[in-house]
N, C-alpha and C. Protein backbone atom coordinates (compact mmCIF):
# COMPACT_ATOMS: atom_id res chain seq x y z
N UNK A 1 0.84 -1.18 0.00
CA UNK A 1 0.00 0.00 0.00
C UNK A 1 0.89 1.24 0.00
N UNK A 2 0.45 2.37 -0.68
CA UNK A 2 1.13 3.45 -0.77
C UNK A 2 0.82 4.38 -0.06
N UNK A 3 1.86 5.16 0.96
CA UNK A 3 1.73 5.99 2.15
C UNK A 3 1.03 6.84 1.35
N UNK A 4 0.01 7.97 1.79
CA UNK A 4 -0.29 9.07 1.12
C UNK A 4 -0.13 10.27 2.09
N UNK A 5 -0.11 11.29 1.52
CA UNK A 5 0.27 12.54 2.01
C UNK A 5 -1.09 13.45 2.50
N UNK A 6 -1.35 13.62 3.51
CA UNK A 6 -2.27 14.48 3.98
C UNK A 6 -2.22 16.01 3.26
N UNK A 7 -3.06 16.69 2.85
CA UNK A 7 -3.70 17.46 2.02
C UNK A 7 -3.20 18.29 2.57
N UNK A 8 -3.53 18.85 4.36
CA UNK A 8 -3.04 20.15 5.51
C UNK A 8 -1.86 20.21 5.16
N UNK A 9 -1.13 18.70 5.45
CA UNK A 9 0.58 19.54 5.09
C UNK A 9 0.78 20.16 4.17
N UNK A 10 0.60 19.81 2.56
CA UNK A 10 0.59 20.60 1.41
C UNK A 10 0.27 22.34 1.79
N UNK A 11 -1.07 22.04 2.02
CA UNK A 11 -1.73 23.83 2.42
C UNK A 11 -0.98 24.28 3.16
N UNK A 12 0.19 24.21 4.19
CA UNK A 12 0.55 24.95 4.81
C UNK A 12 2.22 25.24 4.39
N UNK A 13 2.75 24.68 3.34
CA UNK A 13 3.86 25.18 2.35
C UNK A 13 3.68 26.26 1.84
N UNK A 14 5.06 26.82 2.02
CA UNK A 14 5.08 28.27 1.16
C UNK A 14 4.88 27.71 -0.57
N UNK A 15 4.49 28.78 -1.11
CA UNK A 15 4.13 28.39 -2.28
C UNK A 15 4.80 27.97 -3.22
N UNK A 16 6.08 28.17 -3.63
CA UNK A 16 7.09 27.71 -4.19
C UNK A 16 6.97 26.20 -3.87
N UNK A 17 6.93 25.64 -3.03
CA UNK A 17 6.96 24.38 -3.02
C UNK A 17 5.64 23.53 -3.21
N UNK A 18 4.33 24.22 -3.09
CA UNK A 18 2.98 24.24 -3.44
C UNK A 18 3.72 24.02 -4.57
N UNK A 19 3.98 24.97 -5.68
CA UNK A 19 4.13 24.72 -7.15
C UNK A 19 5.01 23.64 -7.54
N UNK A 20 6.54 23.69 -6.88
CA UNK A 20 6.68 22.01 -7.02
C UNK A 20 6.33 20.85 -6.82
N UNK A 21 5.63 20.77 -5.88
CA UNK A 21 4.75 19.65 -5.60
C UNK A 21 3.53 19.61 -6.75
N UNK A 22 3.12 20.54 -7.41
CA UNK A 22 2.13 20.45 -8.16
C UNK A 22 3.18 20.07 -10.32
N UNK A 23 3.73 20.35 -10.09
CA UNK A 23 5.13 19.84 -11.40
C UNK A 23 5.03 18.68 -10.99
N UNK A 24 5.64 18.04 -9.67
CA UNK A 24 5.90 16.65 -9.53
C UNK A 24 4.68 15.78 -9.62
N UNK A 25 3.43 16.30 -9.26
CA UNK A 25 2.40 15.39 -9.27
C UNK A 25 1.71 15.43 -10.76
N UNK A 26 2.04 16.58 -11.52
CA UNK A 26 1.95 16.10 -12.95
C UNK A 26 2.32 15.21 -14.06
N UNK A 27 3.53 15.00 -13.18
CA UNK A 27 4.31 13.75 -14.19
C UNK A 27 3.98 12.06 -13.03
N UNK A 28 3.51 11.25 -13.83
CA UNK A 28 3.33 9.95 -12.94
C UNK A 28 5.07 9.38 -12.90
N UNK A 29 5.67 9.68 -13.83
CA UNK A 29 6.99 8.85 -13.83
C UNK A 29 7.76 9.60 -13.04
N UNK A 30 7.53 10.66 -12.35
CA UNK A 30 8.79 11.49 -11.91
C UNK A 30 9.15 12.27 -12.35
N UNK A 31 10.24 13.65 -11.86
CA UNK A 31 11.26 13.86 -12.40
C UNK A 31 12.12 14.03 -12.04
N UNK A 32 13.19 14.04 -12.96
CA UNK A 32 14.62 14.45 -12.16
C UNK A 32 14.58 16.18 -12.11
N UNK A 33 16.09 16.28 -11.19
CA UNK A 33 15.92 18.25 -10.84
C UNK A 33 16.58 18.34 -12.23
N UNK A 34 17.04 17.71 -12.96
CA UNK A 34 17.34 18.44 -14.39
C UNK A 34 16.36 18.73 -15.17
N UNK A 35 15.61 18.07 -15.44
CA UNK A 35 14.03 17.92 -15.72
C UNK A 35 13.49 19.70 -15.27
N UNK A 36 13.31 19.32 -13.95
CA UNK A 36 12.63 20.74 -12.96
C UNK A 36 12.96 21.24 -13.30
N UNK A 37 14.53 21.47 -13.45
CA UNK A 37 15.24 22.82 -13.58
C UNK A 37 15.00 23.61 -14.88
N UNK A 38 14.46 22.43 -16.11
CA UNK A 38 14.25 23.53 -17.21
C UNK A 38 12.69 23.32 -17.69
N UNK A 39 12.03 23.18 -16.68
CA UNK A 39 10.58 23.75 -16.55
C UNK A 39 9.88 24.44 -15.81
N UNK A 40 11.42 24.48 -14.49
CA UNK A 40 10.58 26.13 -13.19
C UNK A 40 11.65 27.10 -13.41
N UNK A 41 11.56 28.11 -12.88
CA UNK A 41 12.34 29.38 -12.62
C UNK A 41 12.58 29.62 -11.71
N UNK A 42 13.47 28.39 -10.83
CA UNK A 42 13.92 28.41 -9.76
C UNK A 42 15.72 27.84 -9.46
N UNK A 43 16.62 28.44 -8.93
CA UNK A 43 17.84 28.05 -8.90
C UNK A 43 18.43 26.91 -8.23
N UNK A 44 19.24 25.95 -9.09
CA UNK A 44 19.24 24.69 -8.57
C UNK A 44 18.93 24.57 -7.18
N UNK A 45 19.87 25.47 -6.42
CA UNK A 45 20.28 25.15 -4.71
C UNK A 45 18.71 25.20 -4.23
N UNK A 46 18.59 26.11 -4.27
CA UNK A 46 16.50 26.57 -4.07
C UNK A 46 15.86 25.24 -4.13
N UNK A 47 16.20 24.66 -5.81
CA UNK A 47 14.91 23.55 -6.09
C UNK A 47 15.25 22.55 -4.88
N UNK A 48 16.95 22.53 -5.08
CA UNK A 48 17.25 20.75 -4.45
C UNK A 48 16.40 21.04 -2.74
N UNK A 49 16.97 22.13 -2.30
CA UNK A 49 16.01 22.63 -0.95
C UNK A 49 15.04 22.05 -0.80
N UNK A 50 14.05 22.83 -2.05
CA UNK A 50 12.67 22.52 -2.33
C UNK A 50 12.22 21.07 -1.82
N UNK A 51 12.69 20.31 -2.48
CA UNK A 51 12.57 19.04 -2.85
C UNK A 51 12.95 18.18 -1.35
N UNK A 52 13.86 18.83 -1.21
CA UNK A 52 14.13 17.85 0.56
C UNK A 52 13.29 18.19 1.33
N UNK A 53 12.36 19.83 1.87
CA UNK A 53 11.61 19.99 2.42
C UNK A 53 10.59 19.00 2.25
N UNK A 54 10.12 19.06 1.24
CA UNK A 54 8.99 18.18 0.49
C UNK A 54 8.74 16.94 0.82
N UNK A 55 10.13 16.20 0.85
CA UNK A 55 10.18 15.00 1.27
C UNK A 55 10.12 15.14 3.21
N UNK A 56 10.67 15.46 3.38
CA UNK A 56 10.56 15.64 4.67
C UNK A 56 9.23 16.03 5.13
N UNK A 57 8.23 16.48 4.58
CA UNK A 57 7.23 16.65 4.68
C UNK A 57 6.21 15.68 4.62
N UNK A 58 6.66 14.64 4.07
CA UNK A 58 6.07 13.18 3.27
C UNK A 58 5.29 13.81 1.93
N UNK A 59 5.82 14.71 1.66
CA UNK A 59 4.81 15.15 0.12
C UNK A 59 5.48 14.75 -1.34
N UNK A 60 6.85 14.07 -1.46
CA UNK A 60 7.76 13.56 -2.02
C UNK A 60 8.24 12.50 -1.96
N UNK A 61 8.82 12.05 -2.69
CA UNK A 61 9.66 10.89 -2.71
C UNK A 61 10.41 10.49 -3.62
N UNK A 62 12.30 10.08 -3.57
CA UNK A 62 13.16 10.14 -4.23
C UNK A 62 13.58 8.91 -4.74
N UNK A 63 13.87 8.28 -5.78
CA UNK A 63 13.79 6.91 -6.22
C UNK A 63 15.27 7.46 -7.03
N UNK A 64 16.13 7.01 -6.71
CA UNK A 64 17.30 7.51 -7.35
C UNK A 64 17.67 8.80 -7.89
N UNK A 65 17.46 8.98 -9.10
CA UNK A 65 17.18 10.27 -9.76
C UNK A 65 16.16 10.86 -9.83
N UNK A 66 15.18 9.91 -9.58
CA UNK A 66 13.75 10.66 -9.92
C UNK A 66 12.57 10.85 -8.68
N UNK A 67 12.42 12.39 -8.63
CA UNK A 67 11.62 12.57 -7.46
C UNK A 67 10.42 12.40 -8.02
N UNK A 68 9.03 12.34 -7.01
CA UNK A 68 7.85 12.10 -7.46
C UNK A 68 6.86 12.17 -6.38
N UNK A 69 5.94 13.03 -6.64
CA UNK A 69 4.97 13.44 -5.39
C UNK A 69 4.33 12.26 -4.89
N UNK A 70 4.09 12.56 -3.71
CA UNK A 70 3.61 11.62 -2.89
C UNK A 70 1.90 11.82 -2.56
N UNK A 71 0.90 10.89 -3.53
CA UNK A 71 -0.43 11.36 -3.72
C UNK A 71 -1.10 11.46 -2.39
N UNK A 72 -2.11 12.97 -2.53
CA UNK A 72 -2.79 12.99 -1.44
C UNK A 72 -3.89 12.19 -0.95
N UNK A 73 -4.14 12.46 0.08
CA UNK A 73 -5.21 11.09 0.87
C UNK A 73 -6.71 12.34 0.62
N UNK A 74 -7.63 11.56 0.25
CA UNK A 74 -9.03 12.42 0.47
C UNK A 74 -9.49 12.70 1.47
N UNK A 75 -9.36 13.50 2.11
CA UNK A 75 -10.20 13.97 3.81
C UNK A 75 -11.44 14.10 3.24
N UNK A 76 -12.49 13.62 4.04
CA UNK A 76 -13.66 13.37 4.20
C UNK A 76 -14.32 14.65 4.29
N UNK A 77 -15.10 15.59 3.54
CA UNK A 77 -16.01 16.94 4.21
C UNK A 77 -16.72 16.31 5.74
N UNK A 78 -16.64 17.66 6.20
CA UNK A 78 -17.38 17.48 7.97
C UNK A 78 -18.86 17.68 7.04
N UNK A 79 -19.73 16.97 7.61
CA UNK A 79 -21.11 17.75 7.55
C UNK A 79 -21.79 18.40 8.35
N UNK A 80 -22.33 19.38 8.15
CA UNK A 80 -23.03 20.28 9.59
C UNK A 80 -23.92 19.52 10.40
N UNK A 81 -23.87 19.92 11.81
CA UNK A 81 -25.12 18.87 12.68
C UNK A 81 -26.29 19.65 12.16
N UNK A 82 -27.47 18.94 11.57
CA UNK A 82 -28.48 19.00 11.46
C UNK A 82 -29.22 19.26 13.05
N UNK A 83 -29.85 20.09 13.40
CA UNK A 83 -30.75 20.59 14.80
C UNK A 83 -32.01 19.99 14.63
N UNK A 84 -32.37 19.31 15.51
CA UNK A 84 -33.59 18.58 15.82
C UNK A 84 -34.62 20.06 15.90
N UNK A 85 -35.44 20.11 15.19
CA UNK A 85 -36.66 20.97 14.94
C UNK A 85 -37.76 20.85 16.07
């Protein structure tokens, strides 16, 4: 079974990494930071950063060369208590 990544952690990344995480979850195969590097506008040291936060976050995951988001889990909507009339 595949760990999945809670949704809150994502939301509470600065956005830069919101947007990498959203690159990485576009590609199913991965990518490498060479890859990243010439499809964001971000400087290597920055991305590789990026990318360790990420993982450290459980929102990533590194398979040799190739990083690859770590899919989110569906949280359930709350439903409102209905008030007995």
């Amino acid at each position: 079974m595949i760990a999945r990544a809670d949704a809150a952690k994502l939301n509470v990344q600065p956005r830069q990494r919101r947007d990498v995480y959203a690159w990485l979850a576009g590609a199913e195969a991965g990518r490498s930071v060479k890859q990243l590097l010439i499809d964001l506008d971000i400087p290597e040291a920055e991305l590789r950063t990026t990318l360790r936060k990420l993982e450290a976050a459980g929102l990533a995951k590194r398979t040799r060369a190739t990083w690859s988001a770590v899919p989110l889990q569906d949280v359930p909507t709350a439903h409102p208590i209905e008030s007995a009339s």
